[in-house]
C-alpha atoms as a PDB file:
ATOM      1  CA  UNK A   1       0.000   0.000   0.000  1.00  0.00           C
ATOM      2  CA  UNK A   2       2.733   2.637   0.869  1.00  0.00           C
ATOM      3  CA  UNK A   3       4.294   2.218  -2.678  1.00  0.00           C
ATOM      4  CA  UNK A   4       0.802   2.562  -4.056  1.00  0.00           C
ATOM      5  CA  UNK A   5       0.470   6.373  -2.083  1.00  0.00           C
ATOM      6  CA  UNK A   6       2.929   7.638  -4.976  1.00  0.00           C
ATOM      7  CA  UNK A   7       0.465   7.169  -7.612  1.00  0.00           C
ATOM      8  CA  UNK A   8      -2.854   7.376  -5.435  1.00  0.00           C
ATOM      9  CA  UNK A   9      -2.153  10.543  -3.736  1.00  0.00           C
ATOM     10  CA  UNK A  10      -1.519  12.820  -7.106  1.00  0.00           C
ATOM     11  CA  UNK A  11      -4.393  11.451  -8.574  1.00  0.00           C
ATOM     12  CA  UNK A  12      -6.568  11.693  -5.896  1.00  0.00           C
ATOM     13  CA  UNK A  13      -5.500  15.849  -6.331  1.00  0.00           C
ATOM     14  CA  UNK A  14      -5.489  15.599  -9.773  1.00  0.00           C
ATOM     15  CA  UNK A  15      -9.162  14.464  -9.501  1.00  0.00           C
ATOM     16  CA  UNK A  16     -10.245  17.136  -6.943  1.00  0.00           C
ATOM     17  CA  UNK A  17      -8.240  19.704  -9.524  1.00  0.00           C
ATOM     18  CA  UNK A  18     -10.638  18.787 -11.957  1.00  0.00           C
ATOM     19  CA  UNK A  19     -13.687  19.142 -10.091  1.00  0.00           C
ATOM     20  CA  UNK A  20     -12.520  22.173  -9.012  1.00  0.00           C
ATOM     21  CA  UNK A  21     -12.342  23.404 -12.553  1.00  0.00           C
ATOM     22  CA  UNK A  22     -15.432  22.670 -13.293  1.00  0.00           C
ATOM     23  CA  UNK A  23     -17.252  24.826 -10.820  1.00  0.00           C
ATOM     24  CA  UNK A  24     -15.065  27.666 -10.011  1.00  0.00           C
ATOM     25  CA  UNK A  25     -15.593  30.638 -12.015  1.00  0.00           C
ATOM     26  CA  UNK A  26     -13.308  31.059 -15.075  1.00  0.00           C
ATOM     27  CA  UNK A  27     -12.391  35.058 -14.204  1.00  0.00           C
ATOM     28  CA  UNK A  28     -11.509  33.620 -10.729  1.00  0.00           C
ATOM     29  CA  UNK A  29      -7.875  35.315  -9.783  1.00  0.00           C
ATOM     30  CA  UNK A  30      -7.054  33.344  -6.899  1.00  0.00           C
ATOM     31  CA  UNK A  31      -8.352  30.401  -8.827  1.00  0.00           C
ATOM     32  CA  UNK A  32      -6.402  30.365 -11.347  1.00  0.00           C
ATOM     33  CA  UNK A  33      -3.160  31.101  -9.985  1.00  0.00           C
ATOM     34  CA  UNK A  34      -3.798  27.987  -7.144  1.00  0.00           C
ATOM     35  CA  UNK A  35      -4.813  25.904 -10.050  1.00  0.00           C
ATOM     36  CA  UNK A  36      -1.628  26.459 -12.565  1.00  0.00           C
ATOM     37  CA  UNK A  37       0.698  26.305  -9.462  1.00  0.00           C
ATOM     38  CA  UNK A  38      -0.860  22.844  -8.229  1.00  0.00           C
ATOM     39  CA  UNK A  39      -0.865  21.616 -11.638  1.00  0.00           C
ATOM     40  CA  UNK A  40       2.404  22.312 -12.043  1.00  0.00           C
ATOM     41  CA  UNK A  41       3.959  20.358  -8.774  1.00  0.00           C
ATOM     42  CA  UNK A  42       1.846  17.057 -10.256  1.00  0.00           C
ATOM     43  CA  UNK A  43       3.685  17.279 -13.143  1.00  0.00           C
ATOM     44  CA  UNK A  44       7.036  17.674 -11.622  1.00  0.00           C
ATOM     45  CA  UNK A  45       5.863  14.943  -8.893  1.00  0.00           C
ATOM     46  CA  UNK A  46       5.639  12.009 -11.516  1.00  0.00           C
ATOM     47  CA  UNK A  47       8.720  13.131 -13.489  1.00  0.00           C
ATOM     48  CA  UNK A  48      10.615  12.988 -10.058  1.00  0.00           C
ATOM     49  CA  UNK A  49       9.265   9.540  -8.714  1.00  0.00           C
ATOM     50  CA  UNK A  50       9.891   8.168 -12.213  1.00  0.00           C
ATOM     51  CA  UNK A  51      12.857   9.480 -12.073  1.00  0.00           C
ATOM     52  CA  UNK A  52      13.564   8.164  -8.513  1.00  0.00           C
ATOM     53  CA  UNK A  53      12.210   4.773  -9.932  1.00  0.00           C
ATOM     54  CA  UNK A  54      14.766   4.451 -13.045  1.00  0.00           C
ATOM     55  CA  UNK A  55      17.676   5.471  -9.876  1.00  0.00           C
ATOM     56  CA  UNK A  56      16.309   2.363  -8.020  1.00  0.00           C
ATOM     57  CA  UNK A  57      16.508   0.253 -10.929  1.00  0.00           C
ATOM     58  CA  UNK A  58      19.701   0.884 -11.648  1.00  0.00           C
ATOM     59  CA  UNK A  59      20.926   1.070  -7.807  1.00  0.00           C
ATOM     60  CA  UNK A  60      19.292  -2.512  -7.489  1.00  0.00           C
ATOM     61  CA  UNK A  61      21.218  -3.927 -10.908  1.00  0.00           C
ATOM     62  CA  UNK A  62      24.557  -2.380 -10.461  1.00  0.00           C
ATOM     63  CA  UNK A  63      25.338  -2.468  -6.611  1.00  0.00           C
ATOM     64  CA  UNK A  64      28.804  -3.130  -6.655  1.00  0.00           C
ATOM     65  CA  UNK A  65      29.208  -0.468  -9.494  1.00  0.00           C
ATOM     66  CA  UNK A  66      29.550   2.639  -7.394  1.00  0.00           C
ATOM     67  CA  UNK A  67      31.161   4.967 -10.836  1.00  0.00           C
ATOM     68  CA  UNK A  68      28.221   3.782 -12.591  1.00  0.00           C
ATOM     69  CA  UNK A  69      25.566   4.427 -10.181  1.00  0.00           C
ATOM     70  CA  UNK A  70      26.935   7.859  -9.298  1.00  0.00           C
ATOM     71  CA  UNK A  71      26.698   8.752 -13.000  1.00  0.00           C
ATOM     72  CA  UNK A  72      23.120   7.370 -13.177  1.00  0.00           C
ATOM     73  CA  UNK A  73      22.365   9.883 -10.477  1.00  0.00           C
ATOM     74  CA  UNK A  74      24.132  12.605 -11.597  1.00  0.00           C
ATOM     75  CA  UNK A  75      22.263  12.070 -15.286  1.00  0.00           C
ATOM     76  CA  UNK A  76      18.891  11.902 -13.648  1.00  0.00           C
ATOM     77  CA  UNK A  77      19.701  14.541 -11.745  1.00  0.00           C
ATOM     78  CA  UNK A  78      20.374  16.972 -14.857  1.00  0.00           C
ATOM     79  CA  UNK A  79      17.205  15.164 -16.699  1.00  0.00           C
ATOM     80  CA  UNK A  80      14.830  16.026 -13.167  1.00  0.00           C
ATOM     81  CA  UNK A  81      16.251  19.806 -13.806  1.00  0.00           C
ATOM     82  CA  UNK A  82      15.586  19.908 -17.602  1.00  0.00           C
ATOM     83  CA  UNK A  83      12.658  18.881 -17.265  1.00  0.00           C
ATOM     84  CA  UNK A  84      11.011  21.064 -14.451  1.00  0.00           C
ATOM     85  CA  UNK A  85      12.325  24.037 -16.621  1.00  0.00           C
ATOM     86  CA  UNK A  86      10.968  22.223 -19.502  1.00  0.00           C
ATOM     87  CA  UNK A  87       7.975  22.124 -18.157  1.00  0.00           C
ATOM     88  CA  UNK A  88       7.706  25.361 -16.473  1.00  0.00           C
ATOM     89  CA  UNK A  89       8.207  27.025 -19.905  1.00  0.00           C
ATOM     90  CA  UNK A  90       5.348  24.948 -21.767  1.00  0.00           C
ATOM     91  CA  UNK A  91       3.125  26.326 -18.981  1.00  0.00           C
ATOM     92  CA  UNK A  92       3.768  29.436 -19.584  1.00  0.00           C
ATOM     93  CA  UNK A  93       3.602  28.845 -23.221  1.00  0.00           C
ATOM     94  CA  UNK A  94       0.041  27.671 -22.721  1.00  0.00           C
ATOM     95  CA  UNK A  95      -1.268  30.018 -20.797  1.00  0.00           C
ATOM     96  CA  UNK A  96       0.197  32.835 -22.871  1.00  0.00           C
ATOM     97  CA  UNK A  97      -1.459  31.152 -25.462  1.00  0.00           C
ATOM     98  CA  UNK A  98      -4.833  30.312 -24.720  1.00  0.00           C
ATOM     99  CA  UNK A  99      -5.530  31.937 -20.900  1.00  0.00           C
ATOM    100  CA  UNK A 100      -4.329  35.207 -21.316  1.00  0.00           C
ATOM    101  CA  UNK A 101      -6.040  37.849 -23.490  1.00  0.00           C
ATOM    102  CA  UNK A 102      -3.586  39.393 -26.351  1.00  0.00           C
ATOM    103  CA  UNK A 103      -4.754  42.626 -25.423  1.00  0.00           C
ATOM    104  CA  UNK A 104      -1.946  44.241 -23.740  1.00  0.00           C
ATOM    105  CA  UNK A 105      -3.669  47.826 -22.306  1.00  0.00           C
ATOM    106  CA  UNK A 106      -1.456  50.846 -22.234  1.00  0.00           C
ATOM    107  CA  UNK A 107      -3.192  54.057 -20.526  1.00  0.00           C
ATOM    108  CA  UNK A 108      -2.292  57.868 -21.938  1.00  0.00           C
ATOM    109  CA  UNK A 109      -2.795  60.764 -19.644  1.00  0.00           C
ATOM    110  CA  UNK A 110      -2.897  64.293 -20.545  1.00  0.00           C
ATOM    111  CA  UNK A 111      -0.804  67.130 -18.511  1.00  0.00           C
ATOM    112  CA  UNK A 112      -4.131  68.025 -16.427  1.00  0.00           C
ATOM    113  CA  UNK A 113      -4.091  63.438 -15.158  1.00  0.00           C
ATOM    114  CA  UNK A 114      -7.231  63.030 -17.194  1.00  0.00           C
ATOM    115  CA  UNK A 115      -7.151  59.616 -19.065  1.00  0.00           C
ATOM    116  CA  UNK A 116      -7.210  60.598 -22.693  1.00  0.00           C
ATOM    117  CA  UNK A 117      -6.541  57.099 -24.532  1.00  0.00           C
ATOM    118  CA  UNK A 118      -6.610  53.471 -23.348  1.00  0.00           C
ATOM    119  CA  UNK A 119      -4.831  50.708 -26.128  1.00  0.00           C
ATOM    120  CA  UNK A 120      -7.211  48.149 -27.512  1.00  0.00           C
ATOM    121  CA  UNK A 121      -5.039  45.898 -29.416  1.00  0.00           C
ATOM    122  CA  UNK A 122      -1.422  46.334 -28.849  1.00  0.00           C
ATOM    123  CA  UNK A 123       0.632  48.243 -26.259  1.00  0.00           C
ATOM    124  CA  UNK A 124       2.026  51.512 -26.291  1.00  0.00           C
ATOM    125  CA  UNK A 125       0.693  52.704 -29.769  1.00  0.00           C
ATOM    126  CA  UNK A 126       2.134  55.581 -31.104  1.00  0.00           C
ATOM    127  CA  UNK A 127      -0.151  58.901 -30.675  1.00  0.00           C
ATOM    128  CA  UNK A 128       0.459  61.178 -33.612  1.00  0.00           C
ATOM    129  CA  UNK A 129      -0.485  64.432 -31.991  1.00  0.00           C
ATOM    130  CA  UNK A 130      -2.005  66.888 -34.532  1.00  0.00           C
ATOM    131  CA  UNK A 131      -3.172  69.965 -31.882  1.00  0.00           C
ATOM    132  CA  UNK A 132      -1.463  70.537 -28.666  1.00  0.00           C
ATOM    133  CA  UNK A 133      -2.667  73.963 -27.324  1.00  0.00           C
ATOM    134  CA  UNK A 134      -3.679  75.109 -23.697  1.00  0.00           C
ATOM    135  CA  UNK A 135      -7.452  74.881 -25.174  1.00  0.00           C
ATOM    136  CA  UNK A 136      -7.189  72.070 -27.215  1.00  0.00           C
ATOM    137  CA  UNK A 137      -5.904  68.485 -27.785  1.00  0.00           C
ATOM    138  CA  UNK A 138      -6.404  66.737 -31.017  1.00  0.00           C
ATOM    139  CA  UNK A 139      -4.401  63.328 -32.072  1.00  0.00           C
ATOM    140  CA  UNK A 140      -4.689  59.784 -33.822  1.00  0.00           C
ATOM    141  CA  UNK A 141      -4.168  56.555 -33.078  1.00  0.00           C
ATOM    142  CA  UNK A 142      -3.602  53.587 -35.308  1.00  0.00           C
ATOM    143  CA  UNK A 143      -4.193  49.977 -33.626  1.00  0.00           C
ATOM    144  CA  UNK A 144      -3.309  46.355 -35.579  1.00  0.00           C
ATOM    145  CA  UNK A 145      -3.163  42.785 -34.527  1.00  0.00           C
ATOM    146  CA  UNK A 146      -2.797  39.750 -36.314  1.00  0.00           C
ATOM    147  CA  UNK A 147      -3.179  36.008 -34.705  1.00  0.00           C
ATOM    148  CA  UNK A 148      -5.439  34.263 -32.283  1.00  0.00           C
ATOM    149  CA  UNK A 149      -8.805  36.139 -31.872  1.00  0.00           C
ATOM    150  CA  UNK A 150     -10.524  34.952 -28.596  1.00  0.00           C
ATOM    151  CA  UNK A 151     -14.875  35.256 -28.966  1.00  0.00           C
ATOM    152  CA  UNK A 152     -16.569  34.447 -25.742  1.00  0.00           C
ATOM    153  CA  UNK A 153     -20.089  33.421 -25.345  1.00  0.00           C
ATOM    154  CA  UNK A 154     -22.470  32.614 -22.953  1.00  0.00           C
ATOM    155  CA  UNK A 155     -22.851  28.766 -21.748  1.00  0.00           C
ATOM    156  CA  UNK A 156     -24.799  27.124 -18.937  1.00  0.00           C
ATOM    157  CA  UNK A 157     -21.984  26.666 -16.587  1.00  0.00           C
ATOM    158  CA  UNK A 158     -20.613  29.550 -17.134  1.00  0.00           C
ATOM    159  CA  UNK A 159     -18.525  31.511 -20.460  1.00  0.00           C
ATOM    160  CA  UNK A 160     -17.094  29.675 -23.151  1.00  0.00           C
ATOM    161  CA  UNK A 161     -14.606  30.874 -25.816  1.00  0.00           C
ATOM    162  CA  UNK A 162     -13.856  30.070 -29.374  1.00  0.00           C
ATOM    163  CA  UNK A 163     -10.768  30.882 -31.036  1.00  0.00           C
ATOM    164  CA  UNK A 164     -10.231  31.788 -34.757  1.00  0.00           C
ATOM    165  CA  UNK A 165      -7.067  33.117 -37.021  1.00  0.00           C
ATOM    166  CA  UNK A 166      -7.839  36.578 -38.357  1.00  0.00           C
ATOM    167  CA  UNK A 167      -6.435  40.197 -38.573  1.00  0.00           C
ATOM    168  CA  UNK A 168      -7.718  43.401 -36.574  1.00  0.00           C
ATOM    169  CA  UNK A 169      -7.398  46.922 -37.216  1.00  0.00           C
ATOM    170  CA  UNK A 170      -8.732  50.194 -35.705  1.00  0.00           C
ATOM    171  CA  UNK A 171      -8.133  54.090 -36.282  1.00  0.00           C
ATOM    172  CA  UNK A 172      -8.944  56.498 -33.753  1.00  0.00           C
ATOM    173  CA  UNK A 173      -9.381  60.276 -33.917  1.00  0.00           C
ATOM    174  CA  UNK A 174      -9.382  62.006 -30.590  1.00  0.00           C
ATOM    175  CA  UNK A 175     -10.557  65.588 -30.037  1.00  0.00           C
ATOM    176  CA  UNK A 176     -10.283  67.500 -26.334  1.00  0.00           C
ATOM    177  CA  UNK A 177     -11.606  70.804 -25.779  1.00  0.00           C
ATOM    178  CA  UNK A 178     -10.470  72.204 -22.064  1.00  0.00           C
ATOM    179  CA  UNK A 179     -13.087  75.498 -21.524  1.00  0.00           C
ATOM    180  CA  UNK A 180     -12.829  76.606 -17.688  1.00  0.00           C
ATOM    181  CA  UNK A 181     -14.355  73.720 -15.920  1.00  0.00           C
ATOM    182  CA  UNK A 182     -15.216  71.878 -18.392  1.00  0.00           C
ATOM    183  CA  UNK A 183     -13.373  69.523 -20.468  1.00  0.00           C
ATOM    184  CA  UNK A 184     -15.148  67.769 -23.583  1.00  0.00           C
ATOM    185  CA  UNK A 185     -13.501  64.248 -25.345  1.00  0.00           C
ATOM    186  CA  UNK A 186     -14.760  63.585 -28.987  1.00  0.00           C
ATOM    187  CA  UNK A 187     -13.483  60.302 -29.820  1.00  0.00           C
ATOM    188  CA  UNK A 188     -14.099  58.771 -33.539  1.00  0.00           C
ATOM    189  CA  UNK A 189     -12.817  55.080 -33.752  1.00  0.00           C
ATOM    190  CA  UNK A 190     -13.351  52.546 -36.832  1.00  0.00           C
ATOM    191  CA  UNK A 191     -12.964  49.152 -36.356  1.00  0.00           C
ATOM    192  CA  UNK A 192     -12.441  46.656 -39.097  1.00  0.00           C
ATOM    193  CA  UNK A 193     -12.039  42.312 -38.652  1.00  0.00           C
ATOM    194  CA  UNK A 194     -11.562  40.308 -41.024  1.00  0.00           C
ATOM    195  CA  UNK A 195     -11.480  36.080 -39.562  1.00  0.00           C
ATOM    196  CA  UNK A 196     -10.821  33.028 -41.360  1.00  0.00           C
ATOM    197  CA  UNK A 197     -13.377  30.610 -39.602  1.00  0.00           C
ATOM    198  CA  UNK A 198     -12.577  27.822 -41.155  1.00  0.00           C
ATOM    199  CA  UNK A 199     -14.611  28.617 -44.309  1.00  0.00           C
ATOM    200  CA  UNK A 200     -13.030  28.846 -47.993  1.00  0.00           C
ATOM    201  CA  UNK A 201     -13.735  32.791 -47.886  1.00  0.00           C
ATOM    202  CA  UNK A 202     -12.728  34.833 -44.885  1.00  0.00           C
ATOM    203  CA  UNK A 203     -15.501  36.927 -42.958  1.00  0.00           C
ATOM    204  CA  UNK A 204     -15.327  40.429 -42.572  1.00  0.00           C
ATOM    205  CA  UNK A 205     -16.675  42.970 -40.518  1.00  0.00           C
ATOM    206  CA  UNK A 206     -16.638  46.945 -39.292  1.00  0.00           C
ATOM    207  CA  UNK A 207     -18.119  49.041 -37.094  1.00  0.00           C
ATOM    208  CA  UNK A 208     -17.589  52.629 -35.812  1.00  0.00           C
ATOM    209  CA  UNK A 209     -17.649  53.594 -32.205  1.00  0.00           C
ATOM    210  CA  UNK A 210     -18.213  57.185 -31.358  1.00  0.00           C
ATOM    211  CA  UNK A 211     -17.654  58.476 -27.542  1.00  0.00           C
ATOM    212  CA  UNK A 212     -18.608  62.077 -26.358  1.00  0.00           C
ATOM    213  CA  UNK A 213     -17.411  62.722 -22.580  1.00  0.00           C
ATOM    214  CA  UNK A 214     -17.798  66.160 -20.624  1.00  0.00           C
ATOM    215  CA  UNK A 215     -16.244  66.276 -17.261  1.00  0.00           C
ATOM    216  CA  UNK A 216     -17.745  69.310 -15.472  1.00  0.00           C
ATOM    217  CA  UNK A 217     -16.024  70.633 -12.818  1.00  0.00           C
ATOM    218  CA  UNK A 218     -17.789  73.948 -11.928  1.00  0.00           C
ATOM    219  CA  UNK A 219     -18.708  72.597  -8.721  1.00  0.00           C
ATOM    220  CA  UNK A 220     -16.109  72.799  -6.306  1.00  0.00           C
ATOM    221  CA  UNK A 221     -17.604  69.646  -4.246  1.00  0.00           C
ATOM    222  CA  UNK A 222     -18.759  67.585  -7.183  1.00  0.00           C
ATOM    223  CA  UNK A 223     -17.282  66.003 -10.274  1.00  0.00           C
ATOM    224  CA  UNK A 224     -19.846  65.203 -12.828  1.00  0.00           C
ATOM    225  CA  UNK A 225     -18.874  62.731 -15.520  1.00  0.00           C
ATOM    226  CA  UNK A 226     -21.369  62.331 -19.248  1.00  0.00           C
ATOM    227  CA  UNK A 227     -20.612  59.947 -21.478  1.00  0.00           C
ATOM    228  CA  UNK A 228     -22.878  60.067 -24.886  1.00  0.00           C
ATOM    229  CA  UNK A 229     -22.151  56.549 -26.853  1.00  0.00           C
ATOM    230  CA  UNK A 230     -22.981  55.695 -30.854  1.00  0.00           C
ATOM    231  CA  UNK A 231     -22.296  52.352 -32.830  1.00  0.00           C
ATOM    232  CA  UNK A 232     -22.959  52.193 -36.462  1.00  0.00           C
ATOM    233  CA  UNK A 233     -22.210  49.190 -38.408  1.00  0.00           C
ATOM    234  CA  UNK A 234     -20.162  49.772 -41.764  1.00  0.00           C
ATOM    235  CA  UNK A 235     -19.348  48.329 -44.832  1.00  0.00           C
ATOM    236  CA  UNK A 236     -15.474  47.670 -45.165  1.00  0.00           C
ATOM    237  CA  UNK A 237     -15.688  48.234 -48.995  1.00  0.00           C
ATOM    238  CA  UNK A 238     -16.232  52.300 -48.287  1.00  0.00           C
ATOM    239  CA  UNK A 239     -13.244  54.031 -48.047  1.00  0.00           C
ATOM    240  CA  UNK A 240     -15.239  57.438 -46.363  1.00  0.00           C
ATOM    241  CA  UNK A 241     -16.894  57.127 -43.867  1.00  0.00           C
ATOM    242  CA  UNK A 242     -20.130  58.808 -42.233  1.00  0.00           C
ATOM    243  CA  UNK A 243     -19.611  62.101 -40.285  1.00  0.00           C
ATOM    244  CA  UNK A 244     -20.220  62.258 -36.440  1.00  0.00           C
ATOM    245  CA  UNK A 245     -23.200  63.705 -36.358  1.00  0.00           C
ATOM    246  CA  UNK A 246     -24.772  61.033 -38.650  1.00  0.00           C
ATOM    247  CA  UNK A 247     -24.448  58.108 -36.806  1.00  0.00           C
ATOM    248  CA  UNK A 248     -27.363  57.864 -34.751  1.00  0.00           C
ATOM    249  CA  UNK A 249     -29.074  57.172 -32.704  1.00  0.00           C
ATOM    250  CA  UNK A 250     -27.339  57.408 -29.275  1.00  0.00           C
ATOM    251  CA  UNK A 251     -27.253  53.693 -27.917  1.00  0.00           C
ATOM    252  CA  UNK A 252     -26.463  54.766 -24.332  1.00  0.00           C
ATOM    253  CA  UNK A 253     -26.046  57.833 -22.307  1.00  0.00           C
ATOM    254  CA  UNK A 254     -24.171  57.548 -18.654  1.00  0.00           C
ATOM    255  CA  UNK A 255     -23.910  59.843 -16.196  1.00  0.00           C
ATOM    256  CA  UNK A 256     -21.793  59.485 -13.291  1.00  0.00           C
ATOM    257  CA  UNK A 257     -21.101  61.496 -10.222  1.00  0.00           C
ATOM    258  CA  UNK A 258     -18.532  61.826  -7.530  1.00  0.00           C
ATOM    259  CA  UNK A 259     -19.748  64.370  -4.268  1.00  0.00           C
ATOM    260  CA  UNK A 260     -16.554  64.831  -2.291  1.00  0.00           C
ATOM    261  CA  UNK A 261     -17.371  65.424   1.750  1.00  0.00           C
ATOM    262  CA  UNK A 262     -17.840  68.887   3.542  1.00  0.00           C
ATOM    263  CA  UNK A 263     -16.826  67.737   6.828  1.00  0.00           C
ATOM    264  CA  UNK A 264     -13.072  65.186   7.530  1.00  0.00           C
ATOM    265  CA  UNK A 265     -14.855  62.155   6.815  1.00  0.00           C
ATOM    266  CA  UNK A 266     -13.184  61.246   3.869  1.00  0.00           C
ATOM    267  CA  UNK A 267     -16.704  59.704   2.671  1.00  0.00           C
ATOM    268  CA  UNK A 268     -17.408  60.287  -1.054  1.00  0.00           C
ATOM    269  CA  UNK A 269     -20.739  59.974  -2.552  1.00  0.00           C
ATOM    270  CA  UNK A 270     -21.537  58.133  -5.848  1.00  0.00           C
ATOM    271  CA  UNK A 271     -23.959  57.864  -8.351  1.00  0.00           C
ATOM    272  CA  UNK A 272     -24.083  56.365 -12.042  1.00  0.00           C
ATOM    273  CA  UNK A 273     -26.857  56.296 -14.069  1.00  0.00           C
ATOM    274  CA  UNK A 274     -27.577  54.333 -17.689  1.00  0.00           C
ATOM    275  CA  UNK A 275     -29.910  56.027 -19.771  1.00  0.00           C
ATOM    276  CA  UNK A 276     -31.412  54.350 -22.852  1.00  0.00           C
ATOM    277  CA  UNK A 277     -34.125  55.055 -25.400  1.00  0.00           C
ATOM    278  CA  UNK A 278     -37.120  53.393 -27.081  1.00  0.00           C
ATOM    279  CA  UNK A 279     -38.220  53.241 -30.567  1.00  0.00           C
ATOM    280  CA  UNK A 280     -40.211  56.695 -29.630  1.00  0.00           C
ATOM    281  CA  UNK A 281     -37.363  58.802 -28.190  1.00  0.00           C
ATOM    282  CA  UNK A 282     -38.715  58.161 -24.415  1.00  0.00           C
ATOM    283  CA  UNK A 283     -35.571  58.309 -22.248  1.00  0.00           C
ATOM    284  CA  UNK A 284     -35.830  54.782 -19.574  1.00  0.00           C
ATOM    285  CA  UNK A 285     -33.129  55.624 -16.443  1.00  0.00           C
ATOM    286  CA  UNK A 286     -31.809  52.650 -14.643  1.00  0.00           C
ATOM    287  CA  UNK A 287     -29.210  54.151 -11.532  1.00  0.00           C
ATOM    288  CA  UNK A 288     -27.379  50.767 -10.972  1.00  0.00           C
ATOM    289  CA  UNK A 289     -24.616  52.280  -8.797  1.00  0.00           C
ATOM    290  CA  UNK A 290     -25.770  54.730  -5.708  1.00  0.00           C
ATOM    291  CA  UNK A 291     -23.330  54.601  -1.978  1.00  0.00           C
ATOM    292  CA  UNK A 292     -20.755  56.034   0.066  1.00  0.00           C
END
């Protein structure tokens, strides 16, 4: 039974591992790291007992050997190395591969610490500045990636993903207007995807994203944050594009706002708000984040 434990105990977590996987959620942090970390002392575990296995085979056939068995060990004992570095790097390769999202995010402030840009597809893309005034910010952004592209979907247990071969591209024009308190974001982006799913033509698609943000900041206690969204789908065979005010209607419409404390509390109020629109214009509120 004791020589058995080798082999029963790692399966026995192997098994739990599993079951484990199953029912924890997939955006699960703490998960995730516990799960590659355990997974990764099983695998070392049965390449060092068969490695410790092969020593005792060889210690039992050659005992009077003692050169011999010495350079067995010494063998194994470069094989037990290359291989937990082995496999250390083909974890990583995996989960570089098919865990982790290709996005890399890279976050552009302006001189004032407002966010003005946030990367979609690649990290630190160039900004090619066209206005830089006291008054005024205007610049462009041009995103591309080519490989795996990840699209997640809604399952009974939870999110599933499928993966397919294709290329993305986006532009983005930016506009900022600082006037006194206020400072306005215009931001213009136009996606395009083209995937090869497998068919004998590849798909493509487009869409452009339009953002219009106004920070106010005329009240001293208060920070008031709108944020006016538009998507409009596009045909990839145009080469212009509709103007700004064209693409309608407005999909969503947030407003968010931060009430900063009077006394030394240091409690801040919040509120956001989503407002969307029927087929007659009506405006429907929904405040779905409202504390201290």
């Amino acid at each position: 039974m004791k020589k058995h434990i080798f082999w029963i105990a790692p399966l026995v977590l192997f098994i739990i591992l599993l079951i484990f996987d199953q029912g924890a959620s997939y955006f699960n942090t703490f998960w995730f790291n516990v799960k590659h970390v355990v997974l990764f002392g099983l695998i070392v575990y049965v390449l060092l007992i068969d490695l410790y296995f092969v020593y005792r085979f060889f210690n039992k056939r050659y005992t009077t050997r003692k050169k011999l068995k010495v350079t067995i060990a010494l063998l194994l004992c470069i094989f037990g190395i290359s291989g937990t570095v082995l496999i250390s790097n083909l974890q990583i390769r995996y989960i570089d591969l098919y865990e982790t999202p290709q996005i890399k995010e890279t976050t552009y402030y302006d001189r004032y610490g407002n966010v003005i840009y946030r990367s979609d597809l690649q990290e630190s893309p160039e900004l090619n500045i066209t206005d830089n005034t006291n008054d005024r910010l205007s610049f462009t952004v041009e995103e591309n990636y080519q490989g795996n592209i990840v699209n997640p979907y809604a399952v009974d247990n939870g999110i599933g993903q499928i993966y397919y071969q294709g290329e993305i591209s986006l532009l983005t024009i930016v506009d900022i207007t600082y006037q006194g308190p206020y400072v306005e974001t215009l931001s213009y982006t136009v996606y395009e995807t083209v995937t090869n799913t497998g068919a004998t033509e590849p798909t493509s698609s487009g869409y452009i994203n339009s953002t219009y943000i106004i920070n106010d900041f005329s009240n001293d206690d208060a920070i008031t944050i709108t944020t006016e969204r538009r998507i409009l789908e596009i045909d990839l065979i145009e080469e212009d594009y509709p103007e700004l005010d064209s693409i309608e209607p407005v999909i969503t419409k947030h407003v968010g706002s931060v009430v900063f404390p009077d006394d030394d509390s240091g409690e801040i109020h919040i509120t956001f708000d989503e407002i969307t629109y029927d087929q007659s214009g009506e405006e429907k509120l929904e405040r779905f984040a409202n504390g201290h």
